[in-house]
Protein backbone atom coordinates (compact mmCIF):
# COMPACT_ATOMS: atom_id res chain seq x y z
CA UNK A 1 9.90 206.28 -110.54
CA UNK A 2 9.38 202.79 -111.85
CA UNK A 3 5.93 202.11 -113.15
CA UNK A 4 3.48 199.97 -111.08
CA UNK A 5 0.82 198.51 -112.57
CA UNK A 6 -2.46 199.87 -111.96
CA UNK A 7 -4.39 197.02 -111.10
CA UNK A 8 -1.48 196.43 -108.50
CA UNK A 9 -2.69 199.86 -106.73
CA UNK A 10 -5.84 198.22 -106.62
CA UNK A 11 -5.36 195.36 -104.95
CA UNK A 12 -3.15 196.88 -102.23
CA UNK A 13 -6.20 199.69 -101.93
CA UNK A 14 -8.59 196.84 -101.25
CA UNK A 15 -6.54 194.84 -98.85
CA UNK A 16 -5.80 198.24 -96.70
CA UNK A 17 -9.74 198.68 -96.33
CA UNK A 18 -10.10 194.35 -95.87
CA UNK A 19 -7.80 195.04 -93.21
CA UNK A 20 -9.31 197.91 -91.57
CA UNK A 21 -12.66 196.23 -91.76
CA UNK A 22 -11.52 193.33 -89.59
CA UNK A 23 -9.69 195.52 -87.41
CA UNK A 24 -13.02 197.06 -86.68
CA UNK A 25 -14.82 193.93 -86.34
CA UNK A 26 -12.51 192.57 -84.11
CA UNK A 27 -12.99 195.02 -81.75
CA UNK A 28 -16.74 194.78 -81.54
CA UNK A 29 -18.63 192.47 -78.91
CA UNK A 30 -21.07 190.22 -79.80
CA UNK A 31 -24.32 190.10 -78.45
CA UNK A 32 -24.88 188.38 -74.94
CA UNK A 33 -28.44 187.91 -75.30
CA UNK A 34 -27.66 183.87 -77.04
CA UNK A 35 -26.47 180.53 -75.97
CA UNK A 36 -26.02 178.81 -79.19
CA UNK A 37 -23.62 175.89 -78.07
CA UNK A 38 -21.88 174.85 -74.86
CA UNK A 39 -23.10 175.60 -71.06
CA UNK A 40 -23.57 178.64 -68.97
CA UNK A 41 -21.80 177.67 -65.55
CA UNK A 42 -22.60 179.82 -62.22
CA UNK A 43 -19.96 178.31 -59.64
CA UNK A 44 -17.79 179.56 -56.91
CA UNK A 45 -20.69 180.98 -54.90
CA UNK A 46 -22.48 183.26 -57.68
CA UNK A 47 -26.50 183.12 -58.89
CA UNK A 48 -28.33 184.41 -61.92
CA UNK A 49 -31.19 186.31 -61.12
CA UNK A 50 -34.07 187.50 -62.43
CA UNK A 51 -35.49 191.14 -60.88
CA UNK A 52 -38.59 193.05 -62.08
CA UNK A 53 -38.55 196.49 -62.68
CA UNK A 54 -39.60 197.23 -59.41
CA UNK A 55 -36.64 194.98 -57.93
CA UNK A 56 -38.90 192.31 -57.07
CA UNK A 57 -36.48 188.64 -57.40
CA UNK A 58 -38.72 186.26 -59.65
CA UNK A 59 -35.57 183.43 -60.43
CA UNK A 60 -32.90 182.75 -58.75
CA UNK A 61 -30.39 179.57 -58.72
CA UNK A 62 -26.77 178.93 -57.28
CA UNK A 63 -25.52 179.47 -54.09
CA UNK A 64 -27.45 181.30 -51.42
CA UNK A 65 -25.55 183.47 -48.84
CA UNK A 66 -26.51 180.66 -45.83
CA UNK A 67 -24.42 178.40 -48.68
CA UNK A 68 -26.60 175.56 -49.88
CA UNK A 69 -27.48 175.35 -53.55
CA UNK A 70 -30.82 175.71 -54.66
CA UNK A 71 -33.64 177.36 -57.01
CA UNK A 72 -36.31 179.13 -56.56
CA UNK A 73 -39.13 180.78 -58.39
CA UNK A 74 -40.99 183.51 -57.45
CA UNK A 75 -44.56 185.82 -58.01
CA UNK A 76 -43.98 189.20 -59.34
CA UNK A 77 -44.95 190.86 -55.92
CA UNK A 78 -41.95 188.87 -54.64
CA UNK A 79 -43.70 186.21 -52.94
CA UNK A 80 -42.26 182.65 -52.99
CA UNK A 81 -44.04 180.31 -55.51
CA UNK A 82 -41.52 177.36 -55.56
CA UNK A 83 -37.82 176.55 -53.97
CA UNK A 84 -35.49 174.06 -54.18
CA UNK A 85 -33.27 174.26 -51.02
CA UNK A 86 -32.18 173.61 -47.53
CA UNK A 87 -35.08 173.72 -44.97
CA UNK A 88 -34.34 176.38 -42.22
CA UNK A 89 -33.76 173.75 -39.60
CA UNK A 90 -32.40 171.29 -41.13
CA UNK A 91 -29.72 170.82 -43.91
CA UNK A 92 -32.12 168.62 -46.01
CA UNK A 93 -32.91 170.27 -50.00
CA UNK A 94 -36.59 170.20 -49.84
CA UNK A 95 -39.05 170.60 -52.78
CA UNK A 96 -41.56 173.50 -51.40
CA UNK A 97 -44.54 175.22 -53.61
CA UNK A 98 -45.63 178.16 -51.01
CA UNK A 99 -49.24 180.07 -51.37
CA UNK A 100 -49.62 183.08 -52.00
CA UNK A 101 -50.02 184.70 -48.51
CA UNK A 102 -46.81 186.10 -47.52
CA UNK A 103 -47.45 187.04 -43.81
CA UNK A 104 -48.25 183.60 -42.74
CA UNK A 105 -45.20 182.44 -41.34
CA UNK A 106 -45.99 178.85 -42.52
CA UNK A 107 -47.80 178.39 -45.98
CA UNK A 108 -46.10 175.45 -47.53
CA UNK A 109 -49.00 173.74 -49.62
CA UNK A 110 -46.79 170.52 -51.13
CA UNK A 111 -43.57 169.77 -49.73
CA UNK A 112 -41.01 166.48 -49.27
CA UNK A 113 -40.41 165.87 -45.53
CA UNK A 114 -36.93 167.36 -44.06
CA UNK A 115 -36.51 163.72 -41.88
CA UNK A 116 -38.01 161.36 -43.89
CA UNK A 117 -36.12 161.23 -47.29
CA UNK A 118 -38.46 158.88 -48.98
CA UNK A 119 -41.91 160.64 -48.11
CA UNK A 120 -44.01 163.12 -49.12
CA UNK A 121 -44.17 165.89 -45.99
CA UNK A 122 -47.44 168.06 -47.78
CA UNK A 123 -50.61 167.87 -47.64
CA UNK A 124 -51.58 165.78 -44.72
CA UNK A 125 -53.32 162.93 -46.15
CA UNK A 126 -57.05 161.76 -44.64
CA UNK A 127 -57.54 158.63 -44.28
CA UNK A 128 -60.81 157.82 -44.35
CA UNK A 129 -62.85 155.40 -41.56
CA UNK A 130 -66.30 153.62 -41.59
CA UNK A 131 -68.18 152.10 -39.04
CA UNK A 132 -69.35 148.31 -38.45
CA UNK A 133 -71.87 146.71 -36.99
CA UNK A 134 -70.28 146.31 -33.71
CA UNK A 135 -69.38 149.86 -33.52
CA UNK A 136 -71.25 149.37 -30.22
CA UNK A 137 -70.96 145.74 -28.07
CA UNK A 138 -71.09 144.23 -25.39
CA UNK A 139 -68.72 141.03 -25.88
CA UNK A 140 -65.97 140.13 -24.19
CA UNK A 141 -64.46 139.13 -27.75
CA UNK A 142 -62.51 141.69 -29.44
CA UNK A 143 -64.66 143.04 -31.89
CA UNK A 144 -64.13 145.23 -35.00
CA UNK A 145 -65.77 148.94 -34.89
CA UNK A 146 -63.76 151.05 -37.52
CA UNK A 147 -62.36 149.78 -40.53
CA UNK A 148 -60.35 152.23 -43.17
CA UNK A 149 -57.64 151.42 -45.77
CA UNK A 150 -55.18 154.13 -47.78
CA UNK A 151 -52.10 154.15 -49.80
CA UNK A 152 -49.58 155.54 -47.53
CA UNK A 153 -47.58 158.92 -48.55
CA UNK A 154 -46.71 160.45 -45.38
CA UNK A 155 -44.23 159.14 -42.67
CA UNK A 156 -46.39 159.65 -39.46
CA UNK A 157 -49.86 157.92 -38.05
CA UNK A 158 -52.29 160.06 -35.96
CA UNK A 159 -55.25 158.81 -34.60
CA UNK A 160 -57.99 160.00 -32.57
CA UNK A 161 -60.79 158.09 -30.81
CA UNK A 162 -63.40 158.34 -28.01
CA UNK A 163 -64.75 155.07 -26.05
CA UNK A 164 -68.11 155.58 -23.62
CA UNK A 165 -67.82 152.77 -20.74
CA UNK A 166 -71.32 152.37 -18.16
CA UNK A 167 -70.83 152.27 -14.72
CA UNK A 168 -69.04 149.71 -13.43
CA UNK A 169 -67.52 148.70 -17.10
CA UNK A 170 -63.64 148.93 -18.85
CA UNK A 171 -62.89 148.65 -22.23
CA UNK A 172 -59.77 146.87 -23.80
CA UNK A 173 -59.52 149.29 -27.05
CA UNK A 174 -56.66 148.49 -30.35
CA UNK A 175 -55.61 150.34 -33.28
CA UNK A 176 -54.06 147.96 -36.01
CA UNK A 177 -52.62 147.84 -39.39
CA UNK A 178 -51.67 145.94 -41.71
CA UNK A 179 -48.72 144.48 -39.66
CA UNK A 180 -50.87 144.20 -36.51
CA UNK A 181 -51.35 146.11 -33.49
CA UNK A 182 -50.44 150.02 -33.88
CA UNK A 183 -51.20 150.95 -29.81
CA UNK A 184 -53.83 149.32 -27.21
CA UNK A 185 -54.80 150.83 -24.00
CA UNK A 186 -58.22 150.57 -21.41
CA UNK A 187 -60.89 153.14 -21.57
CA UNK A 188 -62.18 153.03 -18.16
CA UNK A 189 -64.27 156.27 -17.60
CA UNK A 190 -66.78 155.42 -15.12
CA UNK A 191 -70.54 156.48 -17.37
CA UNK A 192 -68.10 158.55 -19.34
CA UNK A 193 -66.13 159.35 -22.43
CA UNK A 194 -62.28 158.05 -22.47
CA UNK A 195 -60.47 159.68 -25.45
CA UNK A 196 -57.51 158.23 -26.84
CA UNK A 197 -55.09 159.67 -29.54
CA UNK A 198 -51.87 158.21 -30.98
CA UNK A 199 -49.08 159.52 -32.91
CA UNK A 200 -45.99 156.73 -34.52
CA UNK A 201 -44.06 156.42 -37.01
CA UNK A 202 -45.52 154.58 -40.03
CA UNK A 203 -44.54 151.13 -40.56
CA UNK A 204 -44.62 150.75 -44.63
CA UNK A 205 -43.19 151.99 -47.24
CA UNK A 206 -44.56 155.03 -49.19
CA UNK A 207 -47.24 154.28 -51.72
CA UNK A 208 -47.71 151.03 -50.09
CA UNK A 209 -51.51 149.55 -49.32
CA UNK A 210 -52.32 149.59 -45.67
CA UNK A 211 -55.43 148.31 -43.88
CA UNK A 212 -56.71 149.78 -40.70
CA UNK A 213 -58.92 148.27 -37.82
CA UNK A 214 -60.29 149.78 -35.09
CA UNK A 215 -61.21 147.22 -32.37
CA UNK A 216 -62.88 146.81 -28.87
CA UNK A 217 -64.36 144.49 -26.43
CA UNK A 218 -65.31 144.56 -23.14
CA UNK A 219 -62.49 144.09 -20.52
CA UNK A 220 -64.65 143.54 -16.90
CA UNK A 221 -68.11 144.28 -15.94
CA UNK A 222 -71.24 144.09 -17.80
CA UNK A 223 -72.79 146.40 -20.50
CA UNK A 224 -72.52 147.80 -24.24
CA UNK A 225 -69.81 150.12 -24.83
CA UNK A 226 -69.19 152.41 -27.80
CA UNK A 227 -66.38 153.74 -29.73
CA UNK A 228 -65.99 156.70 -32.40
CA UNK A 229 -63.22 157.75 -34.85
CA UNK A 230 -62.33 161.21 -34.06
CA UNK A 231 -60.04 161.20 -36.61
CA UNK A 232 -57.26 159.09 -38.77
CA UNK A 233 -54.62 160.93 -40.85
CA UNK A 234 -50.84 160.80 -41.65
CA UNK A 235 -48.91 163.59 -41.77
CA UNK A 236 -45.19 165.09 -42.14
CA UNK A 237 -41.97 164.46 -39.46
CA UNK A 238 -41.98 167.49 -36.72
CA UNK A 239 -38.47 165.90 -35.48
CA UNK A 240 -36.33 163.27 -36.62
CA UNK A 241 -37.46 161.42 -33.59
CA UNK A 242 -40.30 160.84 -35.64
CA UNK A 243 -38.78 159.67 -38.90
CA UNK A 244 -39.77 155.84 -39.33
């Protein structure tokens, strides 16, 4: 047997167990519990979710089984806190934050509106009306009775108001803006109450300032009439009818 250096033996002994070693490591998985570079994709119809222990979904995003793409967040009981998605009845991806009563079958607190892309749908936003000085008249002149200004965030007007006519008296009654007249019509109860209300489609854009005027005058016969604000608001689209 020819002789073989010892330090030879060595170094093929340590290469056998360098060899072994990466054979070993090589077949080991790393831990999933990083990203350290690159993306996480979830395509071709998947989600990641997050469950509680008690199977309750808190986080989910990707493709819902109705097949929009959204997000949503939830409470730990399971009840919806905040989605991004398609509204039920329409195919528009709506930002929703819901309360936290889950049998009301309608508890959106903030939400965009499904028609009207470039308004706010929740909270309905007051706007708030004062009385003049010819609240009540008697002139034949149109006179102002309710004035009230805002910055406008939702895409509908609704207004409410209540004219008292004496015997024998109509009333020529107008809501305006700041473009001019919203709706008119004649309050002709006879010693009575006429109520009027009036839902359109804004005529701004969102955020913009807007002036309102409520005003009156007599329209035949003679006596003082009266007028109150039941109510002024603006609120979300029910239909896209009523998108402006």
């Amino acid at each position: 047997m020819p002789y073989v250096p010892q330090d030879v033996l060595d170094r093929l002994a340590s290469l056998e167990r360098e060899v072994k070693q990466l054979r070993g490591r090589a077949q080991i998985r790393p831990a999933l519990n990083q990203v350290l570079g690159g993306d996480v994709v979830i395509g071709e119809g998947g989600q990641l979710i997050a469950r509680t222990p008690g199977g309750q979904q808190t986080f989910i995003v990707g493709q819902t089984p109705q097949g929009d793409w959204g997000v949503g967040l939830a409470r730990q009981d399971g009840t919806q806190a905040l989605t991004v998605g398609d509204d039920y009845l329409t195919d528009a991806q709506m930002i929703r934050v819901w309360s936290r009563d889950a049998t009301a079958p309608d508890r959106i607190l903030i939400m965009d509106d499904a028609h009207a892309n470039r308004f706010l749908g929740r909270p309905c936003m007051p706007i708030p009306m004062q009385s003049t000085a010819g609240q009540a008249t008697s002139s034949s002149t149109p006179t102002t009775a309710w004035t009230g200004a805002s910055r406008l965030t939702n895409a509908v007007l609704y207004a409410s108001f209540e004219t008292y006519t004496p015997a024998g008296v109509t009333a020529d009654v107008s809501f305006e803006d700041s473009d001019g007249a919203v709706e008119s019509w004649v309050a002709n109860t006879s010693n009575g109450w006429t109520v009027h209300e009036l839902t359109k489609p804004v005529r701004q854009e969102f955020m913009e300032h807007v002036n309102y005027r409520l005003k009156h005058s007599v329209r035949s016969g003679t006596g003082e009439i009266r007028t109150n604000c039941l109510g002024v608001y603006t609120r979300h689209t029910f239909s896209a009818s009523e998108a402006p």
